[in-house]
C-alpha atoms as a PDB file:
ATOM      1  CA  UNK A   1     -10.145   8.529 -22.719  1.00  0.00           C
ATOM      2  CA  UNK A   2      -9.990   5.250 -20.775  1.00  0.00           C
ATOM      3  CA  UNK A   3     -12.808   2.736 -21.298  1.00  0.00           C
ATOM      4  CA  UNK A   4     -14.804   0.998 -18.789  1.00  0.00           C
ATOM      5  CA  UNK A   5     -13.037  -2.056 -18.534  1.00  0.00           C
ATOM      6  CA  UNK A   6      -9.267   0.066 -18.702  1.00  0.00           C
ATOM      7  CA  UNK A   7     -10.222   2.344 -15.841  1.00  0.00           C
ATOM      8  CA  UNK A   8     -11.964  -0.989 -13.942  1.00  0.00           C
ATOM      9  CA  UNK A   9      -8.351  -2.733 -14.442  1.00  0.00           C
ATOM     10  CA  UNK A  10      -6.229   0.269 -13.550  1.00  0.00           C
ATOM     11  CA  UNK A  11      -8.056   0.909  -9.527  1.00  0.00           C
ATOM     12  CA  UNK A  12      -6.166  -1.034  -7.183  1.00  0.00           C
ATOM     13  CA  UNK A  13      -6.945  -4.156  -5.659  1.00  0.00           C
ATOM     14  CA  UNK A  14      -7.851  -3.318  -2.112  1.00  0.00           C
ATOM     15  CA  UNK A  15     -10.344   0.243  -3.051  1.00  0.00           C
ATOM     16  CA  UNK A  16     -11.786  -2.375  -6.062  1.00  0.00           C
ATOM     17  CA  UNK A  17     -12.177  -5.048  -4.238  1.00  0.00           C
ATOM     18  CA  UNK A  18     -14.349  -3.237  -1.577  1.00  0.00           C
ATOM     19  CA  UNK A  19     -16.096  -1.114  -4.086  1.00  0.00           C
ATOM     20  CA  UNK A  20     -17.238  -4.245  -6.397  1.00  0.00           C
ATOM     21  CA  UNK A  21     -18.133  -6.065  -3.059  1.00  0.00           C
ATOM     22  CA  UNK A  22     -20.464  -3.572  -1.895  1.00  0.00           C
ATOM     23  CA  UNK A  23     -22.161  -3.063  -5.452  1.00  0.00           C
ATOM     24  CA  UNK A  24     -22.638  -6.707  -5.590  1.00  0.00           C
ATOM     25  CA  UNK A  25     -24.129  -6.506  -2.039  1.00  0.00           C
ATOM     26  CA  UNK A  26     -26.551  -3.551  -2.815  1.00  0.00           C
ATOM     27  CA  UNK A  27     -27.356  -5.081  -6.608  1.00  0.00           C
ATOM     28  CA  UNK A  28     -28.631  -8.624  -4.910  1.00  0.00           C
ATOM     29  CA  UNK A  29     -30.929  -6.845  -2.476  1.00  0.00           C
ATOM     30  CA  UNK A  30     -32.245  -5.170  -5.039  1.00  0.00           C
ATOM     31  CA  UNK A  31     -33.038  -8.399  -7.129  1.00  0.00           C
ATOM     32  CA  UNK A  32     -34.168  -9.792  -3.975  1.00  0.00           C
ATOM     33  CA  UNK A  33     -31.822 -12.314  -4.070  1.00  0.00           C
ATOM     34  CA  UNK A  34     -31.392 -12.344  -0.524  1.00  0.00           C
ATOM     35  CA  UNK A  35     -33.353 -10.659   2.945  1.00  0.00           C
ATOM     36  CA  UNK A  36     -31.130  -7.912   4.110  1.00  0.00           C
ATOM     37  CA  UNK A  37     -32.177  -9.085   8.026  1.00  0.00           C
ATOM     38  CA  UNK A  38     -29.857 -11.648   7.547  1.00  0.00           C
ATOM     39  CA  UNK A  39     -26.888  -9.836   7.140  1.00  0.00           C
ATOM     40  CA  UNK A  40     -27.367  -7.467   9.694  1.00  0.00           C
ATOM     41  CA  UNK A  41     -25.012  -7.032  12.636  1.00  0.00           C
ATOM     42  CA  UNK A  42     -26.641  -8.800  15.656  1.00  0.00           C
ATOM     43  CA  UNK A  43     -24.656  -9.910  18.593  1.00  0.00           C
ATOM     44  CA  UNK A  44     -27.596 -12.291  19.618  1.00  0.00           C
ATOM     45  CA  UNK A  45     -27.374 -13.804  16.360  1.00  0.00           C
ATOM     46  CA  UNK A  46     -23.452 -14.604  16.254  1.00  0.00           C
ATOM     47  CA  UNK A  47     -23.263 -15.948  20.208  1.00  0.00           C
ATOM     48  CA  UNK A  48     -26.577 -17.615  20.231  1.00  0.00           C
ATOM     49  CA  UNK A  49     -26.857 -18.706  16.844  1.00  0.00           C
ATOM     50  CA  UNK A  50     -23.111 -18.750  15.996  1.00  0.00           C
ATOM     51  CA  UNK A  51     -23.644 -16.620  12.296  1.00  0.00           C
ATOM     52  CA  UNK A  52     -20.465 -15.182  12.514  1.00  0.00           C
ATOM     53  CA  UNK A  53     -20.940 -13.721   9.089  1.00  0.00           C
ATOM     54  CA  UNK A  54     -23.010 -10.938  10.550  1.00  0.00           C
ATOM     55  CA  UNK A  55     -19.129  -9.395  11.824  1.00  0.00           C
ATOM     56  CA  UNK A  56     -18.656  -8.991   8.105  1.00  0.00           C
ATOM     57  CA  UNK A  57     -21.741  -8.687   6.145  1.00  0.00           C
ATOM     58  CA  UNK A  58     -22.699  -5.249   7.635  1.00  0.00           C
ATOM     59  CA  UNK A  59     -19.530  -3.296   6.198  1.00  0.00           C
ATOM     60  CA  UNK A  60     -20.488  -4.613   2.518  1.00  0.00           C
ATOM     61  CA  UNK A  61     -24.326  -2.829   2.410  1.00  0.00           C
ATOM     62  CA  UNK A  62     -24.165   0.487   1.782  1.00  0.00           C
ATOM     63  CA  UNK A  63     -28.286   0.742   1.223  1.00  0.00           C
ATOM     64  CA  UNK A  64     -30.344   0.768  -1.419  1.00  0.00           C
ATOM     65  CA  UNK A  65     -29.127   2.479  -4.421  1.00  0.00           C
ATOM     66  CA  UNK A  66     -30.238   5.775  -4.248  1.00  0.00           C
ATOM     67  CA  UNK A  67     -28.199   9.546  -3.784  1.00  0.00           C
ATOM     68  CA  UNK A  68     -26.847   8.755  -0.633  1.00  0.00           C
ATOM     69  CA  UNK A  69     -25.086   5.186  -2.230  1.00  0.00           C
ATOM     70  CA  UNK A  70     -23.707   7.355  -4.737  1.00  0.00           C
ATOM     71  CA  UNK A  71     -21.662   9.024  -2.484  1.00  0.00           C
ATOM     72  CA  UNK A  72     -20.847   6.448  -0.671  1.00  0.00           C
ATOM     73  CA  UNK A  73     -19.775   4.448  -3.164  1.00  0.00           C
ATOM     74  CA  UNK A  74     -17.792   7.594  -5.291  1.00  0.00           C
ATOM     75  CA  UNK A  75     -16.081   7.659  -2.017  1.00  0.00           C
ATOM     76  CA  UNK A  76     -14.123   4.511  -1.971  1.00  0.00           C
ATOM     77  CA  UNK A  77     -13.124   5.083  -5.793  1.00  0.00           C
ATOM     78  CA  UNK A  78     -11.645   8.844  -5.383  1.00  0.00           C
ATOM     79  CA  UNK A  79     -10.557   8.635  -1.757  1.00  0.00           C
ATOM     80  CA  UNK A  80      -9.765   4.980  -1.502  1.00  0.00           C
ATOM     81  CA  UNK A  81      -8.132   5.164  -4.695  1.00  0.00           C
ATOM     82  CA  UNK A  82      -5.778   8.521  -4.141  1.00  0.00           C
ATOM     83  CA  UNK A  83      -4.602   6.506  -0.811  1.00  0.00           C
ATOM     84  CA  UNK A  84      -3.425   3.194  -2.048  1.00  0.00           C
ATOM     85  CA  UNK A  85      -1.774   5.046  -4.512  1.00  0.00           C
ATOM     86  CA  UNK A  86      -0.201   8.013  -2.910  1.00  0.00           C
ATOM     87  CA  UNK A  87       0.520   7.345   1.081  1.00  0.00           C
ATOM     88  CA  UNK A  88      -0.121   3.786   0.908  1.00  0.00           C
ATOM     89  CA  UNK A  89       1.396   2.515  -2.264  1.00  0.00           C
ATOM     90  CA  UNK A  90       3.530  -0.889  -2.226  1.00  0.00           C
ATOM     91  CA  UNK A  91       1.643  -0.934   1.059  1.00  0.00           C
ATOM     92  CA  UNK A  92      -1.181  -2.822   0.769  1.00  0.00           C
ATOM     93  CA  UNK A  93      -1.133  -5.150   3.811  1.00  0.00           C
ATOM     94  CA  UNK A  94      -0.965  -1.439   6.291  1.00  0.00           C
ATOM     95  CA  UNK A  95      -3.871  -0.690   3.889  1.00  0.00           C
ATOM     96  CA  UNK A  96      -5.921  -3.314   4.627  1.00  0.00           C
ATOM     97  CA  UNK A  97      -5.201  -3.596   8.113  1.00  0.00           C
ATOM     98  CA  UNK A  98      -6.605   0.284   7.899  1.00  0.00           C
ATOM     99  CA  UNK A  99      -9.893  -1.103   6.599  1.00  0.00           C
ATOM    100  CA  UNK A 100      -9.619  -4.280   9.005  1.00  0.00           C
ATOM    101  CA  UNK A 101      -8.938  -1.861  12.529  1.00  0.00           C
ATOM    102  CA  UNK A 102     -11.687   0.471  11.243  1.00  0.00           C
ATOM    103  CA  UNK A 103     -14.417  -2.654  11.019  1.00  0.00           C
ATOM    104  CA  UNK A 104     -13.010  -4.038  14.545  1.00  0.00           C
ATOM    105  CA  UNK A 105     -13.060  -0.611  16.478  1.00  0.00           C
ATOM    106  CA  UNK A 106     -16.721   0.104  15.123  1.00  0.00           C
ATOM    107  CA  UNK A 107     -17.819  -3.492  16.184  1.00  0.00           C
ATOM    108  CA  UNK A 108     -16.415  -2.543  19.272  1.00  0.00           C
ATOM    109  CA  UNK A 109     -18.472   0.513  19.800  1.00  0.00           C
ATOM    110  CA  UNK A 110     -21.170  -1.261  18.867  1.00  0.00           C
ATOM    111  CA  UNK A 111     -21.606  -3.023  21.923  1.00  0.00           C
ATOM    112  CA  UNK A 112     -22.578  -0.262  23.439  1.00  0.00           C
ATOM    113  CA  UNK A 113     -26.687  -0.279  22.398  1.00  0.00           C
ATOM    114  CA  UNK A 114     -26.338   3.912  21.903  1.00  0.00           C
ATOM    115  CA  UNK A 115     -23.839   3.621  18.854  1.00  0.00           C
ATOM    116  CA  UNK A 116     -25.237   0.157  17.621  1.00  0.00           C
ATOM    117  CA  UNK A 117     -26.443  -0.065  14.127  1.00  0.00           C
ATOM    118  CA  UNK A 118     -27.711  -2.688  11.582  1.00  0.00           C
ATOM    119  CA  UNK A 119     -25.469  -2.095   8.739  1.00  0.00           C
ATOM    120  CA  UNK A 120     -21.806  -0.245   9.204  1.00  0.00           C
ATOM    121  CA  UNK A 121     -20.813   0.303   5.796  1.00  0.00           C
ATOM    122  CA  UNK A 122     -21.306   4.244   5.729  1.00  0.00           C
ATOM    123  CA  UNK A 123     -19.141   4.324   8.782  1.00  0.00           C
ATOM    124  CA  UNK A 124     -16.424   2.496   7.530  1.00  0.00           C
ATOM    125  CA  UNK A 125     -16.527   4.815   4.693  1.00  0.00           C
ATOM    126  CA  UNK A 126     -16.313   7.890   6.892  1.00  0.00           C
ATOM    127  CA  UNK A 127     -12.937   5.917   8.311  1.00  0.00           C
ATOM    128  CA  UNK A 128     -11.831   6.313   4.972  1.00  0.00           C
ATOM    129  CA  UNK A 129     -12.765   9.765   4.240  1.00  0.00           C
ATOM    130  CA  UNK A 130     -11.150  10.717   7.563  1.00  0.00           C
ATOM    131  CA  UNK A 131      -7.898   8.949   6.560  1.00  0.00           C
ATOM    132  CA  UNK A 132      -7.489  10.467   3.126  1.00  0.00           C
ATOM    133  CA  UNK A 133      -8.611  14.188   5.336  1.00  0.00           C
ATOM    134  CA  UNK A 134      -5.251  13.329   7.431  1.00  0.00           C
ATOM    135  CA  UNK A 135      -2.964  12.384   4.813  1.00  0.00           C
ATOM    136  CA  UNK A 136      -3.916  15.486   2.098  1.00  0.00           C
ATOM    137  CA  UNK A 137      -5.085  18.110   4.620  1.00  0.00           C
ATOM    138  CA  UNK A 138      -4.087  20.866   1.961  1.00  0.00           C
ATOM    139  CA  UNK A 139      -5.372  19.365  -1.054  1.00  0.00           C
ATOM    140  CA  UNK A 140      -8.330  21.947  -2.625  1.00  0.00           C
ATOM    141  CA  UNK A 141     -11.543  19.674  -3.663  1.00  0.00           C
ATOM    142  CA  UNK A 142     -14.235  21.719  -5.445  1.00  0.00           C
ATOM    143  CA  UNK A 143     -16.880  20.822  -4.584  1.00  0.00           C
ATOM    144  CA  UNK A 144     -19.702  20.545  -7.243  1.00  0.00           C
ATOM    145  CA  UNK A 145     -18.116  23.231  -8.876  1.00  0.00           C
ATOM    146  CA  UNK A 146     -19.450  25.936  -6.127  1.00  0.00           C
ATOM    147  CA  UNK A 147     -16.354  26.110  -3.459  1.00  0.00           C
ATOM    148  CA  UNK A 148     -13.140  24.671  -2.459  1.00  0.00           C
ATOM    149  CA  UNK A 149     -12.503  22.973   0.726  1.00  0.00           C
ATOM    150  CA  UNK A 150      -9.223  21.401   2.316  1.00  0.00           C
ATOM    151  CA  UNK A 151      -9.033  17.930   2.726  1.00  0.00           C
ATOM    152  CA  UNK A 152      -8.733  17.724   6.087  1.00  0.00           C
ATOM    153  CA  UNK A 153     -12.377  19.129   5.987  1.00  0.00           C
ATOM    154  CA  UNK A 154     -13.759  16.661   3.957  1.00  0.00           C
ATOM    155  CA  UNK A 155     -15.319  14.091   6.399  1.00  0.00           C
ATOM    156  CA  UNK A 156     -17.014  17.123   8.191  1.00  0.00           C
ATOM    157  CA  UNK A 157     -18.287  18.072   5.053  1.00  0.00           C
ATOM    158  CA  UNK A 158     -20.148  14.568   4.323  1.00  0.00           C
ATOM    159  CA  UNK A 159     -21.260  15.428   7.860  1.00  0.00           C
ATOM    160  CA  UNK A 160     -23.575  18.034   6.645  1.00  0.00           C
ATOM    161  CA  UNK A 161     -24.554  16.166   3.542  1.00  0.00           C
ATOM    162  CA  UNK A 162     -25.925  13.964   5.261  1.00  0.00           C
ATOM    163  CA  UNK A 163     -27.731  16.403   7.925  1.00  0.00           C
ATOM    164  CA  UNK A 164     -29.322  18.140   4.655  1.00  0.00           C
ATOM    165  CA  UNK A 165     -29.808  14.703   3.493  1.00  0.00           C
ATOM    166  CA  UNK A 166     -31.917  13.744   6.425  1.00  0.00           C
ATOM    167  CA  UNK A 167     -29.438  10.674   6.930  1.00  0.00           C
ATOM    168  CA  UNK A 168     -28.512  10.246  10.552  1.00  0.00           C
ATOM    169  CA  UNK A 169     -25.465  11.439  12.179  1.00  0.00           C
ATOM    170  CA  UNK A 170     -23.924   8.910  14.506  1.00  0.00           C
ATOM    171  CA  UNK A 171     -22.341   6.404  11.776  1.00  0.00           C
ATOM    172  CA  UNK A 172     -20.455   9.257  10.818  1.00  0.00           C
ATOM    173  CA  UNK A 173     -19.144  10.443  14.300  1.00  0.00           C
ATOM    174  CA  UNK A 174     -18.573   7.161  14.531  1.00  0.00           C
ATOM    175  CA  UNK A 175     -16.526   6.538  11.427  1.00  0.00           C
ATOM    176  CA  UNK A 176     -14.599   9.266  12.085  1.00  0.00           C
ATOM    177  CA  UNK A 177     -13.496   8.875  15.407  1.00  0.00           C
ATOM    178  CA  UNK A 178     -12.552   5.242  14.480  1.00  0.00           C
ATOM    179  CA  UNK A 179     -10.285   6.834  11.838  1.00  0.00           C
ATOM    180  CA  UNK A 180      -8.838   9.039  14.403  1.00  0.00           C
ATOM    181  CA  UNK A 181      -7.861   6.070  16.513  1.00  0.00           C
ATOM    182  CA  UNK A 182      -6.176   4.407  13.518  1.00  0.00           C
ATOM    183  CA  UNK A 183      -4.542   7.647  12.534  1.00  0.00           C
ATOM    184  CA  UNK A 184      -3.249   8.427  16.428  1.00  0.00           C
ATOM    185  CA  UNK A 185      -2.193   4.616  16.547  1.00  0.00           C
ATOM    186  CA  UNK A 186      -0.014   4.492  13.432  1.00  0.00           C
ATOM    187  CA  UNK A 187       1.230   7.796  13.093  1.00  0.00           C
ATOM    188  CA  UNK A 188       0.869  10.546  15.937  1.00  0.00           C
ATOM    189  CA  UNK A 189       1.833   8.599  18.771  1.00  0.00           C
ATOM    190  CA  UNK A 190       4.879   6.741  17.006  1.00  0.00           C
ATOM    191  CA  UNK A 191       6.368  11.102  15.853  1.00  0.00           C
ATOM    192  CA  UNK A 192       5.596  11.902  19.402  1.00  0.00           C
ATOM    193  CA  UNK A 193       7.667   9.012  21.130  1.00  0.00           C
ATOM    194  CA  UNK A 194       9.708   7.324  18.162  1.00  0.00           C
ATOM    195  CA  UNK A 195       8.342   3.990  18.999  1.00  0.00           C
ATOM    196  CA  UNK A 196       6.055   2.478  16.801  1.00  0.00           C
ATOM    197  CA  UNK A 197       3.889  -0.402  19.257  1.00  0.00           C
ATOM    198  CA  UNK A 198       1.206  -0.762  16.691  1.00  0.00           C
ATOM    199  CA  UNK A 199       2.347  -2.610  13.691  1.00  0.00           C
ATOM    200  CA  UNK A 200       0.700  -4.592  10.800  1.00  0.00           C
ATOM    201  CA  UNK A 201       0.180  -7.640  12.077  1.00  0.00           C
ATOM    202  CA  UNK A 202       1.345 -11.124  10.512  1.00  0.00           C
ATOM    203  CA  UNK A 203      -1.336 -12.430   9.515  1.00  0.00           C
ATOM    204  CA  UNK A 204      -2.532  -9.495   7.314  1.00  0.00           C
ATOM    205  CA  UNK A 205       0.680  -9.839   5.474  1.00  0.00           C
ATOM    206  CA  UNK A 206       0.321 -13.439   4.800  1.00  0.00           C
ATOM    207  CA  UNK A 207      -3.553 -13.226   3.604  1.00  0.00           C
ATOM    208  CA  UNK A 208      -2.044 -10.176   1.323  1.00  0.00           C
ATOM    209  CA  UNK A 209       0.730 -12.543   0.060  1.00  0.00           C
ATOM    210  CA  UNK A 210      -1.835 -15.083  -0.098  1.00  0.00           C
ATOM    211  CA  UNK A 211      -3.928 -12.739  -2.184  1.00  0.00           C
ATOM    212  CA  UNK A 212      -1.277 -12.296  -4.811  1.00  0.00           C
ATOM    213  CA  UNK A 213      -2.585  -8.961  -5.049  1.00  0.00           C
ATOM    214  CA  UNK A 214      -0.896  -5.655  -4.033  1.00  0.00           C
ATOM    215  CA  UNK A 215       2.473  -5.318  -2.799  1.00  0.00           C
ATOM    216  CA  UNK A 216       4.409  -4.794   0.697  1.00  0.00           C
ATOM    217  CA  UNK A 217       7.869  -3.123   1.173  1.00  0.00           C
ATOM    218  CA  UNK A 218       8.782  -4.016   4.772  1.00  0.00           C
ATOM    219  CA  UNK A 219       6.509  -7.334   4.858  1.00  0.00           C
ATOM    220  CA  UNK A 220       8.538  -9.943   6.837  1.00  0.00           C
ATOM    221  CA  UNK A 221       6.431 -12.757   5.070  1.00  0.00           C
ATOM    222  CA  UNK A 222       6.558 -12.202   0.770  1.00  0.00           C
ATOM    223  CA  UNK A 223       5.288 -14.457  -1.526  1.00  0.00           C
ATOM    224  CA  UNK A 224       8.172 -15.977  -3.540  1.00  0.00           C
ATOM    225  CA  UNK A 225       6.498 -15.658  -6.649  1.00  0.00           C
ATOM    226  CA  UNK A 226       6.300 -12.010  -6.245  1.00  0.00           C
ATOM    227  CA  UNK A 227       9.105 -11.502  -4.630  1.00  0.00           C
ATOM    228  CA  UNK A 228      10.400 -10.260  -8.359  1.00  0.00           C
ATOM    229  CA  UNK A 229      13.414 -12.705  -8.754  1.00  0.00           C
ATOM    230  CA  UNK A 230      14.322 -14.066 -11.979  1.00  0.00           C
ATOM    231  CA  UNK A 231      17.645 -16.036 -11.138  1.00  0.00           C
ATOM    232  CA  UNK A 232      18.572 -17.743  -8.242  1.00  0.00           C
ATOM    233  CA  UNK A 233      22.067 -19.401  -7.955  1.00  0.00           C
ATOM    234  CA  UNK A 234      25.663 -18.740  -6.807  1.00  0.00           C
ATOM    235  CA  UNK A 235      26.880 -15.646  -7.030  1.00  0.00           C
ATOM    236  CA  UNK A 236      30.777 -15.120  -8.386  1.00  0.00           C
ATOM    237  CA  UNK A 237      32.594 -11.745  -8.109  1.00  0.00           C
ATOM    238  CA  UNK A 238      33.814 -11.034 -11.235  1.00  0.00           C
ATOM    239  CA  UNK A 239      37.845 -11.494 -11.826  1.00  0.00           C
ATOM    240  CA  UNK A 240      37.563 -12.564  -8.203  1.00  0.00           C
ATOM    241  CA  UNK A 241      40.358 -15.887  -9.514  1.00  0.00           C
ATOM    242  CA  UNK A 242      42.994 -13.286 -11.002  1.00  0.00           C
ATOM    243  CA  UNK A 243      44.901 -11.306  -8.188  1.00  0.00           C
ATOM    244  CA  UNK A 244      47.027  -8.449  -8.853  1.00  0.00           C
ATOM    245  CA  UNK A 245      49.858  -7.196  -6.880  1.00  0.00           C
ATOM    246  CA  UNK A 246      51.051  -3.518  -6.449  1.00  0.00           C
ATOM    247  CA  UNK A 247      54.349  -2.735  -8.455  1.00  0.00           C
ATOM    248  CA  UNK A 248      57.350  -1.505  -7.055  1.00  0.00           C
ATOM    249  CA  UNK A 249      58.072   2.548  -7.947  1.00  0.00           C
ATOM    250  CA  UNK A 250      60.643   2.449  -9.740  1.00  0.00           C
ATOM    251  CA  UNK A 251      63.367   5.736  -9.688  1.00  0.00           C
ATOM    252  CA  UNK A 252      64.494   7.321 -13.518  1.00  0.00           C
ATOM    253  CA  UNK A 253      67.744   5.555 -13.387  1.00  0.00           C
ATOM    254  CA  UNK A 254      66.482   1.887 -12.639  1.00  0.00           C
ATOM    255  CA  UNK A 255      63.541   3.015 -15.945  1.00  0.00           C
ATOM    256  CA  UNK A 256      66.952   4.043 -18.121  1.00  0.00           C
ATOM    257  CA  UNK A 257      68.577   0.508 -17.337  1.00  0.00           C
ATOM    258  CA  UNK A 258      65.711  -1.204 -18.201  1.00  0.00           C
ATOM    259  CA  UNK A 259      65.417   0.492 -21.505  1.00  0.00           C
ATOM    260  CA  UNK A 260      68.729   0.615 -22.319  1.00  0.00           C
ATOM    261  CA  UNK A 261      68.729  -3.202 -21.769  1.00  0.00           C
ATOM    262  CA  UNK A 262      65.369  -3.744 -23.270  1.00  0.00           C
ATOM    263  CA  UNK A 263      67.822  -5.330 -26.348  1.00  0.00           C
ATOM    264  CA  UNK A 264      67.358  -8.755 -24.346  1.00  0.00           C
ATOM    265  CA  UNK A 265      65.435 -11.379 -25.622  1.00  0.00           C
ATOM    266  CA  UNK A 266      61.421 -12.009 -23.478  1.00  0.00           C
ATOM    267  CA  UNK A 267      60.637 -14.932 -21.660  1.00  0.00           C
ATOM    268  CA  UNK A 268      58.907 -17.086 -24.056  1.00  0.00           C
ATOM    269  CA  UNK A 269      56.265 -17.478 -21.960  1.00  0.00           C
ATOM    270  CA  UNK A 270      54.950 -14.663 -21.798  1.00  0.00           C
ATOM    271  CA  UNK A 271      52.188 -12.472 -23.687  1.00  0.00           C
ATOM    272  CA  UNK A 272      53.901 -10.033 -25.180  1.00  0.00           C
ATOM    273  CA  UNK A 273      52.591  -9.361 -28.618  1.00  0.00           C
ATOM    274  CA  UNK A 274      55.921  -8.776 -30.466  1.00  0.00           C
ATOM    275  CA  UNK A 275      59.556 -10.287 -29.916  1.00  0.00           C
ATOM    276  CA  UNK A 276      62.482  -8.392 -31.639  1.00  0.00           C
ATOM    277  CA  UNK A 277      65.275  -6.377 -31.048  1.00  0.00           C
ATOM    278  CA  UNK A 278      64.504  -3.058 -29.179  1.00  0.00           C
ATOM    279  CA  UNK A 279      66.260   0.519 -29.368  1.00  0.00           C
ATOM    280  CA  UNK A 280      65.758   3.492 -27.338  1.00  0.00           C
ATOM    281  CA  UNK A 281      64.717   6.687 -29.429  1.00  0.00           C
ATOM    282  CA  UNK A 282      67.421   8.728 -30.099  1.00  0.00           C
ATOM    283  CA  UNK A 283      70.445   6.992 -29.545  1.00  0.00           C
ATOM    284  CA  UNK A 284      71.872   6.623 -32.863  1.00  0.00           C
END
């Protein structure tokens, strides 16, 4: 059995990043280190005020620790986890775009007073949830030990949790149909039609290479140190200065005069590793 500090180095950069941001988040408010107004999303705030930090702050709280954080927060270790490294492994710049799109599309709704909220975290967790649904629909989760559920029921599920809960609703509808975006975006639409119009953009692979953390198969911007090579210089093909030339066939009678005047003295200069007189078998 792992310890804490093994299993802590073993999760993957982008689900531990995230997950140790948004304990560090939760663990300050609770010290009071900080007045959880002022990281609140409020579009007053950024264009009158210019505290641009609220477009980031709100994805990071998750609430006060209690049952619901829990969940939240188990979440992003199983679920994030399983998708960096199943579907998204040695992809971690489409990986954090997936997180990026999901904080940008709910900002988006958010402009719209109905689905505005303070703090986003919870839905950017159902964007997760719903991801990880799409990519294992058949996997069987037990669920506290009582019954199994697909994966692709999952989110739905944490619907109801949170109904039983007495949490509200809407950052989850909301979560989920941002993940459904995503999801239609990257990989419905591009099976349907072949063409694939939504890509990873630059930037997110230069931050990643930038990050020195995670890795990216079809980045067109690598970092050279992790690029993984050890020797750079000019390349030779090997025996590429000897060249060979086909032999003549030769017919049985031209192979019997040869033999039969194999009694000739070699060139000197060659490499033949013994000189003498030769004699074909048999003919004494």
């Amino acid at each position: 059995m792992s310890t804490p500090l093994q299993y802590y180095n073993s999760i993957p950069p982008v689900a531990k990043t995230y997950a140790v941001t948004c304990l560090l988040f939760t663990g300050a408010y609770h010290l009071e280190l900080y007045n959880v107004g002022n990281i609140a999303l409020s579009y007053s705030a950024i264009f009158k005020r210019f505290q641009v930090w609220r477009l980031i702050t709100p994805f990071f709280f998750l609430g006060r620790f209690s049952l619901p954080f829990a969940m939240r927060f188990l979440t992003i270790l199983l679920y994030g986890v399983q998708l960096e490294r199943g579907p998204y492994d040695k992809r971690t710049a489409d990986l954090l775009w997936m997180y990026i799109f999901g904080a940008i599309s709910l900002l988006v709704m958010a402009i719209i007073p109905y689905f505005w909220s303070p703090f986003m975290g919870s839905s950017l967790v159902f964007v997760l949830a719903y991801i990880w649904g799409r990519e294992f629909p058949n996997a069987r989760v037990n669920v506290h030990g009582l019954f199994e559920l697909k994966g692709f029921y999952i989110p739905y599920y944490m619907l109801v949790v949170d109904l039983v809960v007495g949490n509200p609703l809407k950052p989850g509808f909301m979560g989920i149909a941002a993940g459904h975006l995503y999801y239609f975006l990257t990989v419905l639409y591009p099976l349907s039609t072949g063409k694939n119009i939504f890509k990873t953009p630059l930037w997110v692979h230069k931050l990643v290479a930038f990050w020195g953390e995670g890795f990216q198969m079809n980045s067109p911007f690598r970092n050279e140190s992790s690029s993984g090579v050890v020797f750079r210089g000019r390349s030779h093909r090997l025996n590429a200065a000897r060249t060979t030339t086909a032999r003549p066939r030769t017919t049985a009678t031209e192979t019997e005069e040869t033999e039969t005047n194999s009694s000739a003295p070699p060139n000197s200069a060659g490499d033949a590793a013994f000189r003498g007189r030769g004699y074909r078998l048999g003919s004494r």
